[in-house]
N, C-alpha and C. Protein backbone atom coordinates (compact mmCIF):
# COMPACT_ATOMS: atom_id res chain seq x y z
N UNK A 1 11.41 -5.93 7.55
CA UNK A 1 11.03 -7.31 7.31
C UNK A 1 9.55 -7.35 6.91
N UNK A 2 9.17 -7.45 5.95
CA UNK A 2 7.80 -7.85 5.34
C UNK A 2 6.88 -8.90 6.06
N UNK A 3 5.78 -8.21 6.35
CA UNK A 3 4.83 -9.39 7.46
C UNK A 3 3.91 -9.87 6.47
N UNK A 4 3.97 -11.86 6.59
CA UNK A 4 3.35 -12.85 6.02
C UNK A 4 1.78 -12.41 5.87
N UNK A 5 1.18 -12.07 4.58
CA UNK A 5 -0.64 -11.69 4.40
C UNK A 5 -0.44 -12.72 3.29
N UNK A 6 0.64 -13.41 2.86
CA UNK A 6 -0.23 -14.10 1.64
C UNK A 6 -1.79 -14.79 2.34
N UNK A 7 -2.61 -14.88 0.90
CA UNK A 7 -3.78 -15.39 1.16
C UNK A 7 -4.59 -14.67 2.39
N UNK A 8 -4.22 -13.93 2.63
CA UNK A 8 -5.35 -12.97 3.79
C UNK A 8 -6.21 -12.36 2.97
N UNK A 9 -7.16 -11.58 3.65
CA UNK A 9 -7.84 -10.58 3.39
C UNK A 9 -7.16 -9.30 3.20
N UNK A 10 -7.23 -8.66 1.70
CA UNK A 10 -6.35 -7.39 1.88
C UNK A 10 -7.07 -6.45 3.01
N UNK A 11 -8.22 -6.58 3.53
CA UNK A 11 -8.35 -5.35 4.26
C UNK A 11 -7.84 -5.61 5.69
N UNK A 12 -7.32 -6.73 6.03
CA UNK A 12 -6.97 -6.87 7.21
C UNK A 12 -5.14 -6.82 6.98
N UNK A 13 -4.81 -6.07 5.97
CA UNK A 13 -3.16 -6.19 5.65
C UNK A 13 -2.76 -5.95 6.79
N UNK A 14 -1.15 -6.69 6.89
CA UNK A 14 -0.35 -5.63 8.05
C UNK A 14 0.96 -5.27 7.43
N UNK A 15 1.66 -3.98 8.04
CA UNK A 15 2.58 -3.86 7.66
C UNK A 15 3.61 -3.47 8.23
N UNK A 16 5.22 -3.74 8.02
CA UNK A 16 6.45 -3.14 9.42
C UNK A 16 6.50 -1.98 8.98
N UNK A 17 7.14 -1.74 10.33
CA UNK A 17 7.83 0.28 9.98
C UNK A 17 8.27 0.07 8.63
N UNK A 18 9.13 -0.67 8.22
CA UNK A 18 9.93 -0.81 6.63
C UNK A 18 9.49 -0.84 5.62
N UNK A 19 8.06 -1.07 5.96
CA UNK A 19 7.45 -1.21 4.52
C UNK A 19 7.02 0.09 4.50
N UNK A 20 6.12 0.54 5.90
CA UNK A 20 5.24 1.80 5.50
C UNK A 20 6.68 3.20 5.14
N UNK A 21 7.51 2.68 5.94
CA UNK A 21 8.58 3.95 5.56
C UNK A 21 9.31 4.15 3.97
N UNK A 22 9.33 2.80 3.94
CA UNK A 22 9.58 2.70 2.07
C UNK A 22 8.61 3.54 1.34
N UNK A 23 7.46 3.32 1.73
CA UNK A 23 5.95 3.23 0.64
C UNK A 23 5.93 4.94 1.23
N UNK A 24 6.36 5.38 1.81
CA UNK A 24 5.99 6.87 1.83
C UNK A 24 7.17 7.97 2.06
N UNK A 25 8.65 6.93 1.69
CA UNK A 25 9.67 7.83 1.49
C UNK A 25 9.68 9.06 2.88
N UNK A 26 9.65 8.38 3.75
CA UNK A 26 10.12 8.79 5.48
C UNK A 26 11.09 7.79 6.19
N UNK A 27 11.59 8.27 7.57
CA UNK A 27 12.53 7.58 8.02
C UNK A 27 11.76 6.69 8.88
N UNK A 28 11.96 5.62 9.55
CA UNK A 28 11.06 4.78 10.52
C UNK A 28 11.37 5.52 11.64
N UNK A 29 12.28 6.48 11.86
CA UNK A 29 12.20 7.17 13.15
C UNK A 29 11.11 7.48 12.92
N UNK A 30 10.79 8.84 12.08
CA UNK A 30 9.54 9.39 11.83
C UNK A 30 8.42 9.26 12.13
N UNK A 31 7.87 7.80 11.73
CA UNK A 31 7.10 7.32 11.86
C UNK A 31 6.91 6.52 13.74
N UNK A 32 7.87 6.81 14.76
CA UNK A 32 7.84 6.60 15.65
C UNK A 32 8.05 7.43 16.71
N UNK A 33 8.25 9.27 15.87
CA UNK A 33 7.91 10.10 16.33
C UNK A 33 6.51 10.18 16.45
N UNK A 34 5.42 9.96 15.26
CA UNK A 34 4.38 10.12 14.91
C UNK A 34 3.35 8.90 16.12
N UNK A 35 4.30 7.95 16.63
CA UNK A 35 3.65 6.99 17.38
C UNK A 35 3.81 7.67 18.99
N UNK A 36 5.02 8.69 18.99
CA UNK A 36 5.05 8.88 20.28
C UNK A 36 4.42 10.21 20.79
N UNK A 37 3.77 11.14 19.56
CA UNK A 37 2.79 12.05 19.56
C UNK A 37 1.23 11.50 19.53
N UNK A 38 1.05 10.10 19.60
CA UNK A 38 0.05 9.68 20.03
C UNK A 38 -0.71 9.43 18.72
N UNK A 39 -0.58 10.24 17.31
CA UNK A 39 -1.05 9.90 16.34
C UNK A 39 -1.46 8.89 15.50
N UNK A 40 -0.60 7.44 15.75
CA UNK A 40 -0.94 6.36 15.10
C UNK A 40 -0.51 5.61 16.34
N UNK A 41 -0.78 4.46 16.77
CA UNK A 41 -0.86 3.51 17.83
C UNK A 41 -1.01 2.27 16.92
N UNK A 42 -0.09 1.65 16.75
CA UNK A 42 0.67 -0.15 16.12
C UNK A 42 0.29 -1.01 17.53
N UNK A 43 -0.04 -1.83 17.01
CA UNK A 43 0.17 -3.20 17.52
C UNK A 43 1.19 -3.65 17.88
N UNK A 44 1.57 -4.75 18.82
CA UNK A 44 3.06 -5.28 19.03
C UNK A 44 2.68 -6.80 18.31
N UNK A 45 3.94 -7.41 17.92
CA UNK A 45 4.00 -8.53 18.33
C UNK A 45 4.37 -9.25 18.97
N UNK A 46 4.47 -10.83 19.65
CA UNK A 46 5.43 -10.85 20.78
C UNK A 46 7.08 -10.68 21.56
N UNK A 47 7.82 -10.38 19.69
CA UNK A 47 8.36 -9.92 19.86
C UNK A 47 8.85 -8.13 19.89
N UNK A 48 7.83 -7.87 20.60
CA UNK A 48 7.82 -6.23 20.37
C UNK A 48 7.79 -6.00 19.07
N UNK A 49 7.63 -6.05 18.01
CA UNK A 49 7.68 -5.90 17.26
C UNK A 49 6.52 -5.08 16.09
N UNK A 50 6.92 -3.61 15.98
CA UNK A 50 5.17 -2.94 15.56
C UNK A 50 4.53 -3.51 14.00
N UNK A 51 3.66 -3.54 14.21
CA UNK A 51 2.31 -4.39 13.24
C UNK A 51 1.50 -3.13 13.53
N UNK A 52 1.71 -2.96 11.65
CA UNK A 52 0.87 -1.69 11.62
C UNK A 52 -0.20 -2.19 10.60
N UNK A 53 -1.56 -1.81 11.11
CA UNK A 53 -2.77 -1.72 10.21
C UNK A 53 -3.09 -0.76 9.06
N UNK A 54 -4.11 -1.43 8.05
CA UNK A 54 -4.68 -0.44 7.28
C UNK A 54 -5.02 0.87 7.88
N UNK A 55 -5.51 1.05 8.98
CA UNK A 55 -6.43 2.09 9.44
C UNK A 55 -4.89 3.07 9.67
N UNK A 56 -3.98 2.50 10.51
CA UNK A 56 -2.45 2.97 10.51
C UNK A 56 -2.31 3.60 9.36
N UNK A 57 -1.96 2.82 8.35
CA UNK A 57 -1.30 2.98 7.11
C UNK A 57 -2.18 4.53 6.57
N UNK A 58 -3.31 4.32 6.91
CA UNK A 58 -4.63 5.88 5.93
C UNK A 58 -3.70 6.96 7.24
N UNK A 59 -3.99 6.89 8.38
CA UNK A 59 -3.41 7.68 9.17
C UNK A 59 -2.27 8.56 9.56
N UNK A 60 -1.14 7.75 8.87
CA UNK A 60 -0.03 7.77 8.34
C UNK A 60 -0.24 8.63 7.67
N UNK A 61 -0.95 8.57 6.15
CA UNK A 61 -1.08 8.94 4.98
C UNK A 61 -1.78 10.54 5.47
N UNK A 62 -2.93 10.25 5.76
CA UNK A 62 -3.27 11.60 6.43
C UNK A 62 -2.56 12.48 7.49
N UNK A 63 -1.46 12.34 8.00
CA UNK A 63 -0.72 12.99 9.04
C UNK A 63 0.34 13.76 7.41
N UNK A 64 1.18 12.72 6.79
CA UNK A 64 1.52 13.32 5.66
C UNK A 64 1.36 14.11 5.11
N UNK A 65 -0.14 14.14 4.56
CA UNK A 65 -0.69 15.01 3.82
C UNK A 65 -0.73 16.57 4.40
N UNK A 66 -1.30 16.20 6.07
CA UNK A 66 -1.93 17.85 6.83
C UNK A 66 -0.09 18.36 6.77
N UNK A 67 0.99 17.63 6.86
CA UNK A 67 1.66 18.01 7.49
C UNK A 67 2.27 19.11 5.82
N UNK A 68 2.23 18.35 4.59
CA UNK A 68 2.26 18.93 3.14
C UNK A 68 2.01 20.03 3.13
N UNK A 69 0.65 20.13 3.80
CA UNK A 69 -0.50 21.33 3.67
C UNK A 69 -0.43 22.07 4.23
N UNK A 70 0.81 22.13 5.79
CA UNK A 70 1.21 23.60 6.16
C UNK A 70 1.01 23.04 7.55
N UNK A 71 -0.36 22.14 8.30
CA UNK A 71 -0.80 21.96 9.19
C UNK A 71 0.16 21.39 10.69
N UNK A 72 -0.34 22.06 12.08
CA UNK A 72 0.86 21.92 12.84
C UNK A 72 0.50 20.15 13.40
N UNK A 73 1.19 19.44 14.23
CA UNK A 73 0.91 17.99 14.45
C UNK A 73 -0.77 18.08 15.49
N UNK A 74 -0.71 19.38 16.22
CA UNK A 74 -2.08 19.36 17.11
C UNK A 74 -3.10 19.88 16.35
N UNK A 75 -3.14 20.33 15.22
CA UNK A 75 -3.60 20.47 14.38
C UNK A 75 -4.69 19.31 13.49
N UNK A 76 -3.42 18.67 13.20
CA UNK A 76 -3.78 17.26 12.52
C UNK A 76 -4.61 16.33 12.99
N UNK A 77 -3.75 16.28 14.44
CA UNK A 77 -4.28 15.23 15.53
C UNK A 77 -5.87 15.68 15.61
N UNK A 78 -6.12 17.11 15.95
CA UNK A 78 -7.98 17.23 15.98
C UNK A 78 -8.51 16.60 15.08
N UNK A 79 -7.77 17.13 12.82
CA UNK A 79 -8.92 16.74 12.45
C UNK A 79 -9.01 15.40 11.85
N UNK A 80 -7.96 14.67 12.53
CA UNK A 80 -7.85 13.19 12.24
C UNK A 80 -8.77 12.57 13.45
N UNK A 81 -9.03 13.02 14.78
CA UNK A 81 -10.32 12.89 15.85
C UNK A 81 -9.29 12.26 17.17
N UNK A 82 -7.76 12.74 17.09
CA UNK A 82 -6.87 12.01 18.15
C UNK A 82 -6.80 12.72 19.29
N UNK A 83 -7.34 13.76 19.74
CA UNK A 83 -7.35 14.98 20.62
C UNK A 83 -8.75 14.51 21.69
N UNK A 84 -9.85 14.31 20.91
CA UNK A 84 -11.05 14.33 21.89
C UNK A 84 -11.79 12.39 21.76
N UNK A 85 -11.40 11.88 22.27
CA UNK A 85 -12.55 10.55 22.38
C UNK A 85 -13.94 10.34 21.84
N UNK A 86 -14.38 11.67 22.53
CA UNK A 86 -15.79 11.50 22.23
C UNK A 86 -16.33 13.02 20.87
N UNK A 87 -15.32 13.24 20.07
CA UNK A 87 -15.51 13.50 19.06
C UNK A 87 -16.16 12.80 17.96
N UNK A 88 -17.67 13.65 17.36
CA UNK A 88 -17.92 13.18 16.26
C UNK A 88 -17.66 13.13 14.39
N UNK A 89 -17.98 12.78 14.24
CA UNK A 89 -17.77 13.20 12.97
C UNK A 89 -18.24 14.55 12.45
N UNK A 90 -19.25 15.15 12.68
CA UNK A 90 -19.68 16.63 12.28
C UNK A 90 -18.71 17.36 12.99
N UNK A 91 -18.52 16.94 14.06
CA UNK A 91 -17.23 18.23 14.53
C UNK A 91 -16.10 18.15 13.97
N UNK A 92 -15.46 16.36 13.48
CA UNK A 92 -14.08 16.21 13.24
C UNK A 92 -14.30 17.30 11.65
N UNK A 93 -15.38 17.05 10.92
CA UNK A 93 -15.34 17.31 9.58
C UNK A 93 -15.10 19.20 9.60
N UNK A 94 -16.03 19.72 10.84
CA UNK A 94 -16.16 21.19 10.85
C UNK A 94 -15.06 22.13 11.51
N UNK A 95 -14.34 21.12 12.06
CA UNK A 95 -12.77 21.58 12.61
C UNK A 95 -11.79 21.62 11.58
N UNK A 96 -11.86 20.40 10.27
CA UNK A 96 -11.48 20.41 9.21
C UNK A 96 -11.35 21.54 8.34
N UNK A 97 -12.70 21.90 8.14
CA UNK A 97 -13.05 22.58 7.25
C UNK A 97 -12.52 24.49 7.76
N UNK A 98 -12.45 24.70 9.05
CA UNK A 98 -12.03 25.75 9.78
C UNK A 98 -10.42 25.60 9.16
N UNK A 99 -9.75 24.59 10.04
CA UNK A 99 -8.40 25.12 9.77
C UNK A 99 -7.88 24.93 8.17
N UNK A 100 -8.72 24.60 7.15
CA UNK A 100 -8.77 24.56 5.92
C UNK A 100 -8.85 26.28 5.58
N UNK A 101 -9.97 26.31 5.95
CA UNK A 101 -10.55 27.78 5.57
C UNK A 101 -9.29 28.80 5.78
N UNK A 102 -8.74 28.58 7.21
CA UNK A 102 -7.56 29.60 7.56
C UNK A 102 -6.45 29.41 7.28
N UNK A 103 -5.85 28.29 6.85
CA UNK A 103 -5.18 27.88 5.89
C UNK A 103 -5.11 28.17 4.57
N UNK A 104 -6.17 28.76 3.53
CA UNK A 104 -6.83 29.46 2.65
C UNK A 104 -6.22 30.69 2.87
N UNK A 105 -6.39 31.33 3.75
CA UNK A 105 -6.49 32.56 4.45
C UNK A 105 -5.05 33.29 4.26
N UNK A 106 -4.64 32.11 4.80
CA UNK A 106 -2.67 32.78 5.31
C UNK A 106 -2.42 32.52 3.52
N UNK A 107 -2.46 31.54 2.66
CA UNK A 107 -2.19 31.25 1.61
C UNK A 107 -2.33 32.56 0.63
N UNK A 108 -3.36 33.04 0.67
CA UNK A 108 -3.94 33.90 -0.28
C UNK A 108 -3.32 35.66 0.15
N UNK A 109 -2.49 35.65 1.64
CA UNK A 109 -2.38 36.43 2.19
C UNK A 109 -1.01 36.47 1.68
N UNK A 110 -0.35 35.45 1.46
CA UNK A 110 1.38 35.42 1.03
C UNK A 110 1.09 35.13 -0.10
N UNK A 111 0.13 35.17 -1.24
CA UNK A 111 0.02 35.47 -2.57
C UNK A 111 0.10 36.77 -2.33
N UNK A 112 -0.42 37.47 -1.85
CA UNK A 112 -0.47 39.26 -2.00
C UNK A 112 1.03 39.77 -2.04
N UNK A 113 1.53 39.06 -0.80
CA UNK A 113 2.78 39.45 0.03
C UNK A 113 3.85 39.43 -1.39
N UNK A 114 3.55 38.03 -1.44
CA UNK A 114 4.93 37.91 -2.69
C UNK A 114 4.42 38.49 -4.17
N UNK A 115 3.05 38.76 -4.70
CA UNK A 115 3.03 39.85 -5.59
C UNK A 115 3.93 41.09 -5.49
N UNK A 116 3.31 41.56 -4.05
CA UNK A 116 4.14 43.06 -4.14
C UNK A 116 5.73 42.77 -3.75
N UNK A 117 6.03 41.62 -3.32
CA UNK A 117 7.82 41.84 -3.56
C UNK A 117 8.25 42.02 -4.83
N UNK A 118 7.36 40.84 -5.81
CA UNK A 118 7.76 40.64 -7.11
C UNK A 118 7.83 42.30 -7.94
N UNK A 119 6.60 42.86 -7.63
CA UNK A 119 6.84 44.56 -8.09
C UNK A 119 7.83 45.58 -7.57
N UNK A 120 8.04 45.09 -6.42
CA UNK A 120 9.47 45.64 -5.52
C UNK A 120 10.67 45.88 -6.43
N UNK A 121 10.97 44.21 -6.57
CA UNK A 121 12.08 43.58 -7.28
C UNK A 121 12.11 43.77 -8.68
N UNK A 122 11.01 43.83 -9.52
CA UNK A 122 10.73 44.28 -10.78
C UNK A 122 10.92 46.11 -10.97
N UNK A 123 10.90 46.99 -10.17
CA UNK A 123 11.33 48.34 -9.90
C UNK A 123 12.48 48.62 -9.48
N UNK A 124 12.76 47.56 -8.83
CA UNK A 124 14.44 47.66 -8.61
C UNK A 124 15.17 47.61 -10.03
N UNK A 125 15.34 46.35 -10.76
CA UNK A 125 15.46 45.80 -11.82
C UNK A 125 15.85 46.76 -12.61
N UNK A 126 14.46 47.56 -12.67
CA UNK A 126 14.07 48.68 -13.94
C UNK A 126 14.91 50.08 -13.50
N UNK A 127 15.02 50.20 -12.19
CA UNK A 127 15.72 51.16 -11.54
C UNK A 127 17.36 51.00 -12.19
N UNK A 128 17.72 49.82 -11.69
CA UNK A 128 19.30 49.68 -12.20
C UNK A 128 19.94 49.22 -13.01
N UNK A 129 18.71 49.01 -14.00
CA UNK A 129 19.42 48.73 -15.47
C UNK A 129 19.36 50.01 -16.04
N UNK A 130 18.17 50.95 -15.78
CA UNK A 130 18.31 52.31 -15.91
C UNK A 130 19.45 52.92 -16.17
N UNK A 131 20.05 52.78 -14.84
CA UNK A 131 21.16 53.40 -14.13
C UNK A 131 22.83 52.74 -14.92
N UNK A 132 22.54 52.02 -14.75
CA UNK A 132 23.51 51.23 -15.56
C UNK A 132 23.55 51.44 -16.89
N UNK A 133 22.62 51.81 -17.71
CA UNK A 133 22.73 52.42 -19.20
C UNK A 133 22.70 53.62 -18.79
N UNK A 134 22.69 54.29 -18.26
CA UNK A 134 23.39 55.70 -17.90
C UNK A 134 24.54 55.86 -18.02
N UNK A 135 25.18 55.02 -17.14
CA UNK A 135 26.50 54.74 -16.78
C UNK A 135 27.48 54.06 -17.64
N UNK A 136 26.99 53.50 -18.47
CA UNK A 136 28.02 52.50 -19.62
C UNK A 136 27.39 53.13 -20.65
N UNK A 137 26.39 54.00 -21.15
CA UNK A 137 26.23 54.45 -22.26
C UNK A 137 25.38 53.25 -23.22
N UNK A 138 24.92 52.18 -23.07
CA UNK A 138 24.91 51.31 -23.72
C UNK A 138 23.22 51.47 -24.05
């Protein structure tokens, strides 16, 4: 159900599970897994009902993204700042930039990995087509 902003301020938008689950092609469970890992925290209305904010909605978006990027949910939660209270920004940014870096790391490490299968599989290839024009004469 779409929540009434005509004439508001867009930065004070709100939005239901239905919209944000539409707009980012997830299930509204999902997104209430993501509420019960502590990651995004909605508003009610009086009818229970969750009212989710802009700040939600980026949060959302950023849990998405780390999660794209390989990143585990306690992961995320640090470098989104949901782990420590009194986290600042130089730490949220330098915790970032760490599990970025090692993230880099493993990436560039299964580039190697799957090079040398690809030469594996490319010697195989060459091995039994070999073998096979041996064998059929062709």
């Amino acid at each position: 159900m779409p929540l009434s902003n005509a004439g508001k301020d867009p930065r004070t938008k709100l939005y239901s599970i239905s919209e944000l689950a539409a707009e980012f092609d997830i299930s509204p469970r999902s997104i209430r897994f993501y509420e019960e890992k502590a990651l995004i925290s909605p508003q009610r209305t009086g009818g229970n009902q969750r009212i989710y904010t802009r700040r939600d909605r980026a949060r959302l978006k950023l849990i998405l993204r780390g999660k794209r990027f390989g990143y585990s949910l306690d992961e995320i939660a640090e470098m989104i700042g949901m782990t420590d209270a009194d986290i600042n920004e130089v730490t949220q940014i330098e915790r970032s930039l760490a599990y970025g870096q090692r993230k880099l790391e493993e990436i560039r490490q299964r580039v190697v990995e799957l090079e040398m299968l690809e030469q594996d599989l490319l010697s195989i290839r060459d091995k039994l087509t070999k073998r096979l024009e041996e064998l059929t004469g062709r």
